[in-house]
N, C-alpha and C. Protein backbone atom coordinates (compact mmCIF):
# COMPACT_ATOMS: atom_id res chain seq x y z
N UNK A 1 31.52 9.69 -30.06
CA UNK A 1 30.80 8.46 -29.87
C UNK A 1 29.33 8.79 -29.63
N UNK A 2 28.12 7.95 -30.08
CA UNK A 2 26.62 8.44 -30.20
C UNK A 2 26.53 7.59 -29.11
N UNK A 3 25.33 8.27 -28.23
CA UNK A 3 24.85 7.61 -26.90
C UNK A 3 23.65 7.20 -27.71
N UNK A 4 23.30 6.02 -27.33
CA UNK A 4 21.92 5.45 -27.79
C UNK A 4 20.59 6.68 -27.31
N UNK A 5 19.51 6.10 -27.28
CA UNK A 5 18.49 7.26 -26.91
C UNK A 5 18.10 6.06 -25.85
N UNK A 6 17.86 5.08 -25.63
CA UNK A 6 17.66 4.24 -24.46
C UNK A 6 18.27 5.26 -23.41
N UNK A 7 19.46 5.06 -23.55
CA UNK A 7 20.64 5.62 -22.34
C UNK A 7 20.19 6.88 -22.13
N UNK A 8 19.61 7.91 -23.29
CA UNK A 8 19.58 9.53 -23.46
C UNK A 8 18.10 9.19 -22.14
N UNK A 9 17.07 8.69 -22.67
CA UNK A 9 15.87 8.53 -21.90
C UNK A 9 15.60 7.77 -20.58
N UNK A 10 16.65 7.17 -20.69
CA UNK A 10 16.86 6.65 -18.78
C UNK A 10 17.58 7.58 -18.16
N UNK A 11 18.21 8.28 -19.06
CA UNK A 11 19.28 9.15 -17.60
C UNK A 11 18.38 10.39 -17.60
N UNK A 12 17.29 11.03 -18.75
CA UNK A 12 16.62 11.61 -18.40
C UNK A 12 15.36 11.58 -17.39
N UNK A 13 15.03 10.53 -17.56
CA UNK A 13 13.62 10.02 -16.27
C UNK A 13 14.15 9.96 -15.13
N UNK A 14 15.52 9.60 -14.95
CA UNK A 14 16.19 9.23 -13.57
C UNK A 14 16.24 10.46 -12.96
N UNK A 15 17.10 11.78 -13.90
CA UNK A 15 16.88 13.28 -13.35
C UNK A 15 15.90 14.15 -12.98
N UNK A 16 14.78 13.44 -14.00
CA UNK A 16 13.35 14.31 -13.70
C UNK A 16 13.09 14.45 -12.27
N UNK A 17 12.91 15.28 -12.17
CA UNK A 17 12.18 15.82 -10.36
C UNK A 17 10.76 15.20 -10.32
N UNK A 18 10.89 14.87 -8.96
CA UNK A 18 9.81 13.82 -8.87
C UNK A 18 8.14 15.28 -8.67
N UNK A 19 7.34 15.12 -8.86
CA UNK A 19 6.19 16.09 -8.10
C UNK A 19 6.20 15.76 -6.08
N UNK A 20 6.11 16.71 -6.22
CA UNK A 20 5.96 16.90 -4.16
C UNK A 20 4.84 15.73 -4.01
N UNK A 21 3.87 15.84 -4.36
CA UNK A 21 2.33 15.07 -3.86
C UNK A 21 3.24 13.49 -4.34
N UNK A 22 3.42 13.40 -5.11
CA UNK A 22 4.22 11.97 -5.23
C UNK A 22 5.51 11.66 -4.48
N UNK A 23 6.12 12.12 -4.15
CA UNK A 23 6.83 12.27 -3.01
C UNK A 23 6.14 12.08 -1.51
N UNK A 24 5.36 12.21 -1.57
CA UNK A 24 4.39 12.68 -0.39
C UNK A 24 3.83 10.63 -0.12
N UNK A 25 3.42 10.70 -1.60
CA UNK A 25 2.92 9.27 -2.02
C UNK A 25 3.75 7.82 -1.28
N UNK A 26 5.19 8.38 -1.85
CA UNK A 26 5.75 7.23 -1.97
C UNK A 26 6.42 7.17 -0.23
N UNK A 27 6.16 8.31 0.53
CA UNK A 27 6.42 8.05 2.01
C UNK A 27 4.79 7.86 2.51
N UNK A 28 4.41 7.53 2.19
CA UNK A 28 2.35 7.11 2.46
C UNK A 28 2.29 5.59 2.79
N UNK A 29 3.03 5.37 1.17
CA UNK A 29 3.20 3.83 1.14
C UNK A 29 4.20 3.47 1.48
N UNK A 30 5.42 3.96 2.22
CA UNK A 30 6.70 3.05 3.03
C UNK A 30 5.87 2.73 4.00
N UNK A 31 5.48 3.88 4.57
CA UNK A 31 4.43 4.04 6.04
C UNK A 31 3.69 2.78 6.10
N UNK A 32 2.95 2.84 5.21
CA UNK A 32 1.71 1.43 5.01
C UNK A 32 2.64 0.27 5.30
N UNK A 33 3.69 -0.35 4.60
CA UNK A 33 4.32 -1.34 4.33
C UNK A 33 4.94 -1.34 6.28
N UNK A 34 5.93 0.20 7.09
CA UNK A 34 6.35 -0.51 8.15
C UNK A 34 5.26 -0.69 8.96
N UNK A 35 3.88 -0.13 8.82
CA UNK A 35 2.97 -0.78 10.02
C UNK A 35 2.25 -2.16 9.97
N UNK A 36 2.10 -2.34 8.53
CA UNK A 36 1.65 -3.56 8.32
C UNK A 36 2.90 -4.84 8.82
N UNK A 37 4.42 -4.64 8.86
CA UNK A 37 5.03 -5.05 8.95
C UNK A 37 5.37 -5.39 10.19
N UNK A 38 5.25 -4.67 11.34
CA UNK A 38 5.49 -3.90 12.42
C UNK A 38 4.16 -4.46 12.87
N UNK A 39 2.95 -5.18 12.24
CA UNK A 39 1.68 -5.74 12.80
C UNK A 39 2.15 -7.23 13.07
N UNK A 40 2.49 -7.63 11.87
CA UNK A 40 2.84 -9.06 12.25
C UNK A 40 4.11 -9.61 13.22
N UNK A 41 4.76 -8.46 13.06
CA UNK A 41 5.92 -8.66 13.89
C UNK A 41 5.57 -9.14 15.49
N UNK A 42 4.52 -8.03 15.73
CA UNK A 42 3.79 -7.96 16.92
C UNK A 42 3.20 -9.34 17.25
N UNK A 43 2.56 -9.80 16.06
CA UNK A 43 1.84 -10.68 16.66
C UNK A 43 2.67 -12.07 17.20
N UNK A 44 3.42 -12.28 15.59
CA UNK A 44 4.39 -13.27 15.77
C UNK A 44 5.35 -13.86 17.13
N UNK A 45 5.45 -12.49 17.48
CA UNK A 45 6.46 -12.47 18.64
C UNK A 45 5.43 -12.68 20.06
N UNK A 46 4.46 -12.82 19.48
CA UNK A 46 3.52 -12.75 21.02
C UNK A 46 3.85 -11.54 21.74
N UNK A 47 4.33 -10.49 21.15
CA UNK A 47 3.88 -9.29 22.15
C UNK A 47 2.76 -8.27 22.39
N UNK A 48 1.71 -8.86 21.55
CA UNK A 48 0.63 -8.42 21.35
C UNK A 48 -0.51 -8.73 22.95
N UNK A 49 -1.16 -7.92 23.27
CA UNK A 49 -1.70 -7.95 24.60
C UNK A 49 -2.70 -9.32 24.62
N UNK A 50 -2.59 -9.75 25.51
CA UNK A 50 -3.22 -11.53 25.54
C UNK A 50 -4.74 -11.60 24.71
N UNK A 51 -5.65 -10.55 25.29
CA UNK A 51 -6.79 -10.18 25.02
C UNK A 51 -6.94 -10.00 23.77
N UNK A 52 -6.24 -10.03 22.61
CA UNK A 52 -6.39 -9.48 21.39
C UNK A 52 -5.88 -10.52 20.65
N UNK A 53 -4.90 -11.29 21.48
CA UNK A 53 -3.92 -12.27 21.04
C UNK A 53 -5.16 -13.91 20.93
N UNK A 54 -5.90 -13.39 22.15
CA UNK A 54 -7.41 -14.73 22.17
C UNK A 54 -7.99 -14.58 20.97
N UNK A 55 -8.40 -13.61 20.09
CA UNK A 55 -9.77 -13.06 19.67
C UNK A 55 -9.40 -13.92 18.42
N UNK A 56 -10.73 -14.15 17.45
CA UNK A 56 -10.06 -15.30 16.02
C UNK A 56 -9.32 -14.45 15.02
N UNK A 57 -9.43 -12.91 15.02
CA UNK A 57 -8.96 -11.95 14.63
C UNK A 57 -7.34 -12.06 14.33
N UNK A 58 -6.88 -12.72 15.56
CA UNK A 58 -5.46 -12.89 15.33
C UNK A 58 -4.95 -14.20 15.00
N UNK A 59 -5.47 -15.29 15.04
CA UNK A 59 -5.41 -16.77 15.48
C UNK A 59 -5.80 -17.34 13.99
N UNK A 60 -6.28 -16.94 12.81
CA UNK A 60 -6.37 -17.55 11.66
C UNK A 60 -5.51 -17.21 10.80
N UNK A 61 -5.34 -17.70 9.59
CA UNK A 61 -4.32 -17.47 8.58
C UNK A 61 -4.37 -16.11 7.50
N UNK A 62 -5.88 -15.66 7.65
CA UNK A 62 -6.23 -14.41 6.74
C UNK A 62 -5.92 -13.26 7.45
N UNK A 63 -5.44 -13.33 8.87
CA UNK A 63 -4.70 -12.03 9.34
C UNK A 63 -2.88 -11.69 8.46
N UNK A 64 -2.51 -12.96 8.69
CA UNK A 64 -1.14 -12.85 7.63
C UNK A 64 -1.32 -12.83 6.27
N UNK A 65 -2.39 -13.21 5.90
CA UNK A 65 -2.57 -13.47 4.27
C UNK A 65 -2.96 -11.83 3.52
N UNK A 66 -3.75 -11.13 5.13
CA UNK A 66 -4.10 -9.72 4.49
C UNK A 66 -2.83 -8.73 4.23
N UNK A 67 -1.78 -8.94 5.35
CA UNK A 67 -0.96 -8.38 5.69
C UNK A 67 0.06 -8.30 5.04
N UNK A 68 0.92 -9.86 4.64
CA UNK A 68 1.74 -10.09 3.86
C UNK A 68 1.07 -8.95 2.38
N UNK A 69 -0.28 -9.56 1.82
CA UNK A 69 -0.56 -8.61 0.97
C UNK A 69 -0.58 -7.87 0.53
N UNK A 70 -0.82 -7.14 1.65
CA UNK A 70 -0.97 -5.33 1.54
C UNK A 70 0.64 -4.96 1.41
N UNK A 71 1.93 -6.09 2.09
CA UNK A 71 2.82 -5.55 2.07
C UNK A 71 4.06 -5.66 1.10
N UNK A 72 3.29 -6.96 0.14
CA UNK A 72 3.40 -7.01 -1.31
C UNK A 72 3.36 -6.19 -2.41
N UNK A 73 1.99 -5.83 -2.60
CA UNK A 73 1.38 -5.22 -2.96
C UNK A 73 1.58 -3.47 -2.67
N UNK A 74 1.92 -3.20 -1.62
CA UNK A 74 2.23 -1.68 -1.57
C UNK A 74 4.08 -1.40 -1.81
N UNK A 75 4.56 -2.68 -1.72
CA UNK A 75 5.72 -2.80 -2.22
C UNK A 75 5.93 -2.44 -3.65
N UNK A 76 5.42 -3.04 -4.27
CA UNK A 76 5.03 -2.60 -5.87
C UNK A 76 4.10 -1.13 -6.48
N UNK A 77 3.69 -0.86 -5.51
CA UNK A 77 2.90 0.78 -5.33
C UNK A 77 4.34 1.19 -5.55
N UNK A 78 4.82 1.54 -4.32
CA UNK A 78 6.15 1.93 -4.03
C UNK A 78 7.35 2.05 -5.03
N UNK A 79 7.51 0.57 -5.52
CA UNK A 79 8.57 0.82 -7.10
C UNK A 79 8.11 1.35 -8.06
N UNK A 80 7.04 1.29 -7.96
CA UNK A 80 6.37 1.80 -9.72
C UNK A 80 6.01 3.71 -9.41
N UNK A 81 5.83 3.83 -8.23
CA UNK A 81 5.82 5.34 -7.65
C UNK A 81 7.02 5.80 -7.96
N UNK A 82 7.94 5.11 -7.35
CA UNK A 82 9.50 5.79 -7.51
C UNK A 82 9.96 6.11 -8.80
N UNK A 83 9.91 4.58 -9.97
CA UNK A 83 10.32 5.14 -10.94
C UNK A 83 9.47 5.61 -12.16
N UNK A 84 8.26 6.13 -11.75
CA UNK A 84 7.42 6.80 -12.21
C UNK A 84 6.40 6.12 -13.44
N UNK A 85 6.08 4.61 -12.97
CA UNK A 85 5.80 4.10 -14.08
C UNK A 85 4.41 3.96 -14.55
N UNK A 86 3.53 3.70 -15.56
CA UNK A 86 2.49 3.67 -15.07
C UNK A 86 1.70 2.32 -14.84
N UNK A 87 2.75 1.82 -14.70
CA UNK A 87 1.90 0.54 -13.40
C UNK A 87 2.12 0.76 -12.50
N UNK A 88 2.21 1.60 -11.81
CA UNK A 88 1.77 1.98 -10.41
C UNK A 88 0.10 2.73 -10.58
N UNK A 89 -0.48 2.76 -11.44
CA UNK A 89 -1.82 2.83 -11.54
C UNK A 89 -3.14 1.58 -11.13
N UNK A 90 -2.29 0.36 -11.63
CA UNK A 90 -2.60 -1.12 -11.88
C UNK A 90 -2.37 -1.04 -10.30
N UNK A 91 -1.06 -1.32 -9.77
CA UNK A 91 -0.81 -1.75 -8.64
C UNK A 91 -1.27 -0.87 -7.21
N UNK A 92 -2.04 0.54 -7.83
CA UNK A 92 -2.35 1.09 -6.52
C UNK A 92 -4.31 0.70 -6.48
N UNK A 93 -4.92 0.48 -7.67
CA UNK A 93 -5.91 0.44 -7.53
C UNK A 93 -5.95 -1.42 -7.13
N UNK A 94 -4.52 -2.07 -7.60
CA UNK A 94 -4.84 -3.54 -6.75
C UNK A 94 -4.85 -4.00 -5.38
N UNK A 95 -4.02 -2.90 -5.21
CA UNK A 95 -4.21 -2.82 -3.49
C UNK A 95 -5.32 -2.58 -3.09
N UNK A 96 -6.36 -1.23 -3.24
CA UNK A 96 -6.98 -0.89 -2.86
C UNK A 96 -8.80 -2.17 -2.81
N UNK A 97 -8.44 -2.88 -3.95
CA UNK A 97 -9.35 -3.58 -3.94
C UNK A 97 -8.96 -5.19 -3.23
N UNK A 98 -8.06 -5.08 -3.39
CA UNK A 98 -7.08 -6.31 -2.34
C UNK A 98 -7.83 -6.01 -0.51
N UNK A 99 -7.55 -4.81 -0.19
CA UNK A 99 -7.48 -4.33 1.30
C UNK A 99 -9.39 -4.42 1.56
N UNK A 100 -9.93 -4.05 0.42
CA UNK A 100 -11.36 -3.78 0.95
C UNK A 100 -12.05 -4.85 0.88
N UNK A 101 -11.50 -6.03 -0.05
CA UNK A 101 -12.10 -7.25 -0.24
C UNK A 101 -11.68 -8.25 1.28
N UNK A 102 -10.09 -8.03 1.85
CA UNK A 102 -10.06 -8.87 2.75
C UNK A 102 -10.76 -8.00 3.99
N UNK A 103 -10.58 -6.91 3.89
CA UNK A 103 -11.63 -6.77 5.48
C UNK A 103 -13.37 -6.85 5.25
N UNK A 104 -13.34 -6.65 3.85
CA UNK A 104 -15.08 -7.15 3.95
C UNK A 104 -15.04 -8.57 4.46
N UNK A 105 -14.57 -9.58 3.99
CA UNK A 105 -14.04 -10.94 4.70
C UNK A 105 -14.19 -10.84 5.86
N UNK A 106 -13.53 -9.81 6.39
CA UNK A 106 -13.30 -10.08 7.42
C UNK A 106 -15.04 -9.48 8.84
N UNK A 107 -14.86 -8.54 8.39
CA UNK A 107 -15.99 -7.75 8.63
C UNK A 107 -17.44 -9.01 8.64
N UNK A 108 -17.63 -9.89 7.89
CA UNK A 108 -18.80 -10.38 7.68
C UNK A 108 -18.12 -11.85 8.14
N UNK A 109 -17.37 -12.58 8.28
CA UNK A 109 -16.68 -13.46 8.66
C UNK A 109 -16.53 -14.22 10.53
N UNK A 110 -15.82 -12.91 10.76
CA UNK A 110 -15.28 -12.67 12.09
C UNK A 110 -16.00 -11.52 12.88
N UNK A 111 -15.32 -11.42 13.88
CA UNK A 111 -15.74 -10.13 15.08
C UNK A 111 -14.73 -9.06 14.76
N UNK A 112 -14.47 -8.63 13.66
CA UNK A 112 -12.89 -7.34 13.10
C UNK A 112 -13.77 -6.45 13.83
N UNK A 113 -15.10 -5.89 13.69
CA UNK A 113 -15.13 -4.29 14.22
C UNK A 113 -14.98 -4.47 15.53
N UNK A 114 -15.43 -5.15 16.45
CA UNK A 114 -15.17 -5.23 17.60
C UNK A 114 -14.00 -5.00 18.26
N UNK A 115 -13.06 -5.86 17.88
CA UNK A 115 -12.03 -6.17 18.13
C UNK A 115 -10.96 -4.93 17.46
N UNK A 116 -11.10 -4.51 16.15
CA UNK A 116 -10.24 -3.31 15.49
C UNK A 116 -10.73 -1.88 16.43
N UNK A 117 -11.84 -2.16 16.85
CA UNK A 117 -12.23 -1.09 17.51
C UNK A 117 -12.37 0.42 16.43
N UNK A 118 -11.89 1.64 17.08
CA UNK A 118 -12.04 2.82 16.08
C UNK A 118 -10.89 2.88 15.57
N UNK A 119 -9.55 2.44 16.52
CA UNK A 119 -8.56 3.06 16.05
C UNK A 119 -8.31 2.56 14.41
N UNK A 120 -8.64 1.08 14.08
CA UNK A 120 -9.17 0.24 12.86
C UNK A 120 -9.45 0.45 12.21
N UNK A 121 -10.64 1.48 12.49
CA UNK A 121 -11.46 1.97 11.39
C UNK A 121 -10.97 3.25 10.67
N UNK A 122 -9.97 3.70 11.45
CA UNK A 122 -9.58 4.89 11.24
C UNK A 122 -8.21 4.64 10.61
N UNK A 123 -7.66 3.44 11.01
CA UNK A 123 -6.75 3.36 9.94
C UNK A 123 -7.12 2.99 8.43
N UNK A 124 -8.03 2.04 8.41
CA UNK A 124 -8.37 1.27 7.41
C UNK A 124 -8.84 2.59 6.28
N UNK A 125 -9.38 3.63 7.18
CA UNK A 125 -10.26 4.76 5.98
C UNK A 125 -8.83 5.77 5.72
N UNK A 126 -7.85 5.77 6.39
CA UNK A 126 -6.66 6.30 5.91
C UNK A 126 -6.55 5.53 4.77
N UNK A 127 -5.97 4.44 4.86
CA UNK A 127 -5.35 3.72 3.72
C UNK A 127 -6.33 3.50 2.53
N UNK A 128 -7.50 3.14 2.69
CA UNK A 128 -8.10 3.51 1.72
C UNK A 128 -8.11 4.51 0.82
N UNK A 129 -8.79 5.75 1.73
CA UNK A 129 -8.61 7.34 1.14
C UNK A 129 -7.20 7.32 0.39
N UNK A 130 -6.10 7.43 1.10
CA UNK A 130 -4.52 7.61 0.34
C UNK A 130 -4.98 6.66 -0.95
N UNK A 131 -5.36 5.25 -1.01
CA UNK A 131 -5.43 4.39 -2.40
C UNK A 131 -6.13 4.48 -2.85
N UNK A 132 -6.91 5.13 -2.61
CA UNK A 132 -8.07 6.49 -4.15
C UNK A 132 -7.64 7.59 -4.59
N UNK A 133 -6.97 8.36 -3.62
CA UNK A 133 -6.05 9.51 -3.68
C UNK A 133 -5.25 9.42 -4.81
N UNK A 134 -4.38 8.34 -4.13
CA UNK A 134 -2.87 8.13 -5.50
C UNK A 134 -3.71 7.85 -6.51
N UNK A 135 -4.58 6.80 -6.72
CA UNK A 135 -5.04 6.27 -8.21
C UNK A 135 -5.70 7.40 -8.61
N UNK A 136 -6.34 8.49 -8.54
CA UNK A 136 -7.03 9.30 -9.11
C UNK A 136 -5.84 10.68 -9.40
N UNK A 137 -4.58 10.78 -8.95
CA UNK A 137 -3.64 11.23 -9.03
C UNK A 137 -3.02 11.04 -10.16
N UNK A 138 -2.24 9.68 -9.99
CA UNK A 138 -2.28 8.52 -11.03
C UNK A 138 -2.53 8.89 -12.93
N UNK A 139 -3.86 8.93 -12.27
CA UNK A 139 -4.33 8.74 -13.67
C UNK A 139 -4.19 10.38 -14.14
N UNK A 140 -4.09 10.77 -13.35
CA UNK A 140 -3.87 12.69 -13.48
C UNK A 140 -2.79 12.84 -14.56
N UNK A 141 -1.58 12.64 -13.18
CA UNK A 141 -0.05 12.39 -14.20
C UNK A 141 0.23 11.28 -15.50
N UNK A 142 -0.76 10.75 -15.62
CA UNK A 142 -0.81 9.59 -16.65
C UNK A 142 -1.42 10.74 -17.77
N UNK A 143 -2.30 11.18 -17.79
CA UNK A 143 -2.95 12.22 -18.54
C UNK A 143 -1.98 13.03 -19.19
N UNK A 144 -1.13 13.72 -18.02
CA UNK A 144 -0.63 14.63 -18.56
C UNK A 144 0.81 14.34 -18.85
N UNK A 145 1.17 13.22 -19.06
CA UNK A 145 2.50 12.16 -19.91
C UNK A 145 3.27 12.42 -18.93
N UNK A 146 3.14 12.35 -17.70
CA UNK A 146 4.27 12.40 -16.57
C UNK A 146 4.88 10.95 -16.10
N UNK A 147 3.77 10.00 -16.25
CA UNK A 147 4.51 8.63 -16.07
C UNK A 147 4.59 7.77 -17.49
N UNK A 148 6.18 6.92 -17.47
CA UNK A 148 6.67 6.02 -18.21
C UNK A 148 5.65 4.74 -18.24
C-alpha cells in the first residue's frame, strides 16, 4: 500500500529534532504567556498591594487589553515555534511591535515608569530583547529551510 507524501512529510517534520535555541524559545514564550497571565490574575483577584491597585496603571482597560495581547499573541509565537512554521516569524515580530506600541501608550499616556518602577523596565527589555532575538533567529532558520 503507497503512503501519500502528505503523510511521508508530516510524520517527517513531527520527528525532526527541534534546534536547542528554539527549544530554549518556545520555554521564553510559555514563560511570557504564565507571567502575563499570573499579572492579571493578580490584579483581578485584588491581591495586588492597595498602592499599585490605586495608581490608573491598574484601573483602566489598556492594562488587560495589553495583557490579554501579549497573551494571545505569544500564544501563537508558541504554536508556530513548536511546529516549526514560518509564521512564527509574522507572529513573533507582531508581538514585538504589539508590546512596544502599548507601553509607548502607556509611557506617554499614564504614570507606567513610575509606577513599573525598574523591575518593569527590566522586564519589558527582557521581552523585548527575546522578540528580536527569536525574529532575527527566525529568519536565520527560515534561510536555511528549517521552517515549514
Amino acid at each position: 500500500m503507497l503512503h501519500s507524501s502528505h503523510d511521508t512529510d508530516e510524520n517527517f517534520r513531527l520527528t525532526v529534532q527541534k534546534p536547542t535555541l528554539l527549544c530554549i524559545y518556545i520555554v521564553f514564550f510559555a514563560l511570557m504567556i504564565c507571567h502575563c497571565f499570573v499579572a492579571i490574575m493578580v490584579h483581578c483577584l485584588d491581591v495586588m498591594p492597595r498602592d499599585f491597585a490605586n495608581q490608573a496603571f491598574f484601573n483602566n482597560t489598556s492594562f488587560l487589553v495589553k495583557f490579554i495581547g501579549n497573551i494571545s499573541l505569544a500564544s501563537l509565537v508558541l504554536i508556530s515555534l513548536y511546529q516549526m512554521k514560518q509564521s512564527a516569524i509574522f507572529w513573533c515580530l507582531t508581538l514585538l511591535v504589539f508590546d512596544i506600541s502599548s507601553i509607548t501608550f502607556w509611557v506617554f499616556t499614564q504614570n507606567w515608569l513610575e509606577v513599573a518602577g525598574s523591575l518593569g523596565i527590566t522586564i519589558v527589555s527582557i521581552v523585548w530583547s527575546g522578540c528580536l532575538s527569536c525574529f532575527i533567529y527566525l529568519k536565520y532558520l527560515d534561510k536555511q529551510g528549517k521552517l515549514s
